[in-house]
Protein backbone atom coordinates (compact mmCIF):
# COMPACT_ATOMS: atom_id res chain seq x y z
CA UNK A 1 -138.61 94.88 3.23
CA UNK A 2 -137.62 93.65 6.77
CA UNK A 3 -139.75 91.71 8.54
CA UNK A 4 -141.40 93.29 11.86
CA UNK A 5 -140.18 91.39 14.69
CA UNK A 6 -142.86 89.99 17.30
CA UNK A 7 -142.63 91.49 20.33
CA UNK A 8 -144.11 90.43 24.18
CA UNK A 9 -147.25 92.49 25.69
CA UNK A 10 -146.35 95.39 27.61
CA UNK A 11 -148.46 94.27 30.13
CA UNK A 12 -146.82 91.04 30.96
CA UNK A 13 -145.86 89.86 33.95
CA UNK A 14 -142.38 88.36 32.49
CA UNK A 15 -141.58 92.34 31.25
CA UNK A 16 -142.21 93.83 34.93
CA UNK A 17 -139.84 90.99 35.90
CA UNK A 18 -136.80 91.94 33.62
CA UNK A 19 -137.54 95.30 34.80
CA UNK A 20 -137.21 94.22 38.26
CA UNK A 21 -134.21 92.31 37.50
CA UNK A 22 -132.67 95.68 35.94
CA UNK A 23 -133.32 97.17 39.59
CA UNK A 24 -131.92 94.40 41.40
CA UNK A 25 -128.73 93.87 39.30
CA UNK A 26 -128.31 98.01 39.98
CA UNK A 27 -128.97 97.75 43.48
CA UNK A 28 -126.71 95.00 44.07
CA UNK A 29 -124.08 95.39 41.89
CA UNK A 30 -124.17 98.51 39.72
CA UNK A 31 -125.15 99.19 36.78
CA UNK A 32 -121.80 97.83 35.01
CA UNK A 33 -123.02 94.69 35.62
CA UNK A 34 -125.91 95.00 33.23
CA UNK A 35 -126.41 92.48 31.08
CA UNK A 36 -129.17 90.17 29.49
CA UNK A 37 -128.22 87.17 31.38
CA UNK A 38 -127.45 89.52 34.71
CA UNK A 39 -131.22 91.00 34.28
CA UNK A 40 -132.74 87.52 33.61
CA UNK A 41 -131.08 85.44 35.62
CA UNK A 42 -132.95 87.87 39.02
CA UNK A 43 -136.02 87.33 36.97
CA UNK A 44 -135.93 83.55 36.59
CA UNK A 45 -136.21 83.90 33.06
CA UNK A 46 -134.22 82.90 30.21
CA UNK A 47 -131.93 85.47 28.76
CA UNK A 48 -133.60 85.55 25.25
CA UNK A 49 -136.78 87.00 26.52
CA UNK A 50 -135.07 90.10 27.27
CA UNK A 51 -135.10 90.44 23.20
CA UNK A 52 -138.96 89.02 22.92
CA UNK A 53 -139.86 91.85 25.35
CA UNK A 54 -137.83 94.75 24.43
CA UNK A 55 -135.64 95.62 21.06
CA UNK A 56 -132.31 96.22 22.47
CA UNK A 57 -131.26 96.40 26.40
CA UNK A 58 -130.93 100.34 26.28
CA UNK A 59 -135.14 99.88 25.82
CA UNK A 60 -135.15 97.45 28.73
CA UNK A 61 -133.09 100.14 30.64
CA UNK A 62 -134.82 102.85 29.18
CA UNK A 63 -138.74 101.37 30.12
CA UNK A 64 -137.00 100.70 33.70
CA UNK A 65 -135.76 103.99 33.90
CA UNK A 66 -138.72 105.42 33.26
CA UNK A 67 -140.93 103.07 35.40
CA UNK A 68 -138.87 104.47 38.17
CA UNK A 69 -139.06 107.80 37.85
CA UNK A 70 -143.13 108.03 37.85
CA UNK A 71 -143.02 105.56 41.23
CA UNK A 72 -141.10 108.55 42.15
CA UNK A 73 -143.01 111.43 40.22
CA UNK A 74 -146.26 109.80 42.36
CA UNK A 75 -144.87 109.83 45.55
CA UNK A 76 -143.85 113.23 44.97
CA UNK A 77 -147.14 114.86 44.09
CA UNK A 78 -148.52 112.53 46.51
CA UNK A 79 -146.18 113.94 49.36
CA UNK A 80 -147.66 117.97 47.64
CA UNK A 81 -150.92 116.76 48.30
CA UNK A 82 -150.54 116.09 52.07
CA UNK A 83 -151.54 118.46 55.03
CA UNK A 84 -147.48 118.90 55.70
CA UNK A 85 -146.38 119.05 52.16
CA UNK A 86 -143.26 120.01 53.13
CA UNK A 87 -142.08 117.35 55.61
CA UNK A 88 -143.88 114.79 52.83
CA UNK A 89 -141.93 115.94 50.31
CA UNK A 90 -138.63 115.82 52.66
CA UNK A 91 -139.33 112.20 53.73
CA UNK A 92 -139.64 111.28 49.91
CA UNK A 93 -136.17 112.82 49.23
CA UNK A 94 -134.27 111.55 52.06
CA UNK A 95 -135.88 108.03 52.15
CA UNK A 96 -132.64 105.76 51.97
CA UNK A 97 -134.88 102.71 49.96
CA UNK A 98 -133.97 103.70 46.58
CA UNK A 99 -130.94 106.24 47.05
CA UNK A 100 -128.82 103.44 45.16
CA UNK A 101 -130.96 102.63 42.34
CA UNK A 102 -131.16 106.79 42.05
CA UNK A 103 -126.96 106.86 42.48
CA UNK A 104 -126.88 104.14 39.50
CA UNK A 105 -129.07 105.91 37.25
CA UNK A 106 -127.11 108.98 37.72
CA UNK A 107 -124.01 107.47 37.02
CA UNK A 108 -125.32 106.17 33.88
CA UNK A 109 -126.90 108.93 32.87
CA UNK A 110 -123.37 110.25 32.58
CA UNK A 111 -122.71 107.57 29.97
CA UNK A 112 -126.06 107.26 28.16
CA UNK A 113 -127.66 110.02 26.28
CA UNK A 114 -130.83 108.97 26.49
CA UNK A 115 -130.70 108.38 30.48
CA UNK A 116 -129.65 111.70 30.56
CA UNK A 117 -131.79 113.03 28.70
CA UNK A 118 -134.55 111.64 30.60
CA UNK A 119 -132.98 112.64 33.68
CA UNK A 120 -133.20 116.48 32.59
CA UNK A 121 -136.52 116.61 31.24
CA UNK A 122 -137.28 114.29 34.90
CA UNK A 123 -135.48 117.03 37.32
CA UNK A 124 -136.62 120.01 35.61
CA UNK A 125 -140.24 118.83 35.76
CA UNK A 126 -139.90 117.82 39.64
CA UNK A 127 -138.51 121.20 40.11
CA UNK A 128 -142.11 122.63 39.56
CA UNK A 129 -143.81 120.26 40.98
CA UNK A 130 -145.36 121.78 44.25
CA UNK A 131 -144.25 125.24 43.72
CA UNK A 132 -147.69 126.47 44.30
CA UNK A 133 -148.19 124.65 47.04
CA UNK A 134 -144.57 125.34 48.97
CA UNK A 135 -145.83 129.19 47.71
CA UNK A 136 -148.09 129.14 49.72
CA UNK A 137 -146.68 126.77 52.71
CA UNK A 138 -144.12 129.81 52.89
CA UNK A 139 -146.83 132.63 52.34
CA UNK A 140 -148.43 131.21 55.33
CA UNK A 141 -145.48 131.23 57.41
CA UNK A 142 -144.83 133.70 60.37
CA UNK A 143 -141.23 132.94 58.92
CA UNK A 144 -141.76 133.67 55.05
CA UNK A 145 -139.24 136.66 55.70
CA UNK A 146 -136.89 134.29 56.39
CA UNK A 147 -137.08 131.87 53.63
CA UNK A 148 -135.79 132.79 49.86
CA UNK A 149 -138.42 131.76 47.64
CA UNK A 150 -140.45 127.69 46.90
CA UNK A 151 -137.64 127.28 44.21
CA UNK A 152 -135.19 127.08 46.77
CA UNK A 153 -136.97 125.51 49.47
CA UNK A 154 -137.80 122.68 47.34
CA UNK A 155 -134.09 122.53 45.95
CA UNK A 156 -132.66 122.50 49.46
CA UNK A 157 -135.06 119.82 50.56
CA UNK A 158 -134.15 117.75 47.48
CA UNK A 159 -130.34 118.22 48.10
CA UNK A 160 -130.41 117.44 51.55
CA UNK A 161 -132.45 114.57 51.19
CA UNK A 162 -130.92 112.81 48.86
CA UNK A 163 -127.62 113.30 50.17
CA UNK A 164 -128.76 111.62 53.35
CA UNK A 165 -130.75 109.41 51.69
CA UNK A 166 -127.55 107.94 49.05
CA UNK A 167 -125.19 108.05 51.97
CA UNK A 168 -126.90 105.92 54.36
CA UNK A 169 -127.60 103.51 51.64
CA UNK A 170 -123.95 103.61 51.28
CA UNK A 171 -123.72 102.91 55.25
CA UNK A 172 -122.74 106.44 56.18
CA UNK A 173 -124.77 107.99 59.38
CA UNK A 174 -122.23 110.39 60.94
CA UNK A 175 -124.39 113.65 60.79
CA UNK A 176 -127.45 112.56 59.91
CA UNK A 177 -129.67 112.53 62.78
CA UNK A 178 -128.51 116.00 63.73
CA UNK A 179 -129.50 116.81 59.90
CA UNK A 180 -132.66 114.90 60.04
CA UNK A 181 -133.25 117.13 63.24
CA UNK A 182 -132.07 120.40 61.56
CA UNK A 183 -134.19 119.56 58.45
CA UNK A 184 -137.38 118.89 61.22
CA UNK A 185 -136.77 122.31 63.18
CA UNK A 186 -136.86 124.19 59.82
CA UNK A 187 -139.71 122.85 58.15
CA UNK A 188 -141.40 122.86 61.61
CA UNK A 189 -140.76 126.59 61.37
CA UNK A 190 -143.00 126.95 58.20
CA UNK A 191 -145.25 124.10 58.53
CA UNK A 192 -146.55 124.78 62.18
């Protein structure tokens, strides 16, 4: 029988660093560049902890993956729960601050089954997220005639905004305050 191998608390402070070291290494250098020393070496740890705290570095990616996506999950419903859900949930999607980290688990999503997996079950659950709410944001509207249905509000919002968001974390503006302006007019249109 094999013998169970100890493993670090959840909890610790030295796991939330190799996390953060995972999101650093990404940000800085893409994901390519994972590896245990990469990931410890931004956490001031020693590369062997990586293994004390998590099996195999697709669970350190995996637990930092996932750690991720409910930051974003919350800001998300957080943005549905304010007076202008709308414009909330469009300043969420086109915020530039994580638009790499999001490019860099995309990109390995196309590579890892798991990320992508994730990734699906992730988008699919954002996608109804809200819908009540932007139901009823359009409903509301003296525009609702005008606009397709919460599904594709939502979509569009998420498109733009990440789109802006990944390009000018790549350094790209051309466009983008007439977009951000665009974006503003519209949702000004059903969010009076």
């Amino acid at each position: 029988m094999a013998a169970t191998r100890r493993m670090g608390l959840e909890n610790s402070t030295s796991r939330a660093a190799l996390m953060d070291g995972v999101e650093a290494v990404m940000r800085e250098d893409g994901y390519a560049a994972l590896t245990a020393r990469s990931v410890a070496e931004r956490a001031g740890l020693k590369h062997q902890l990586v293994y004390y705290y998590f099996q195999t570095m697709d669970d350190l990616l995996m637990a930092t993956y996932q750690r991720h996506i409910a930051r974003v999950q919350e800001q998300i419903e957080t943005a549905f729960q304010d007076p202008r859900p709308l414009h909330a949930f469009w300043n969420v999607c086109s915020n530039p601050h994580d638009a790499r980290l999001n490019m860099e688990f995309m990109a390995m999503a196309n590579h890892n089954a798991a990320i992508r997996a994730e990734t699906i079950r992730f988008g699919e659950h954002i996608r109804q997220v809200g819908l009540d709410q932007v139901g009823a944001q359009i409903e509301a509207s003296p525009h609702r005639e005008e606009v397709f249905s919460p599904r594709a509000v939502t979509q569009a919002i998420a498109a733009i905004g990440s789109t802006v968001g990944i390009e000018g974390a790549l350094g790209i503006a051309g466009g983008h305050d007439e977009t951000r302006a665009m974006v503003t007019w519209w949702l000004d249109r059903l969010e009076p």
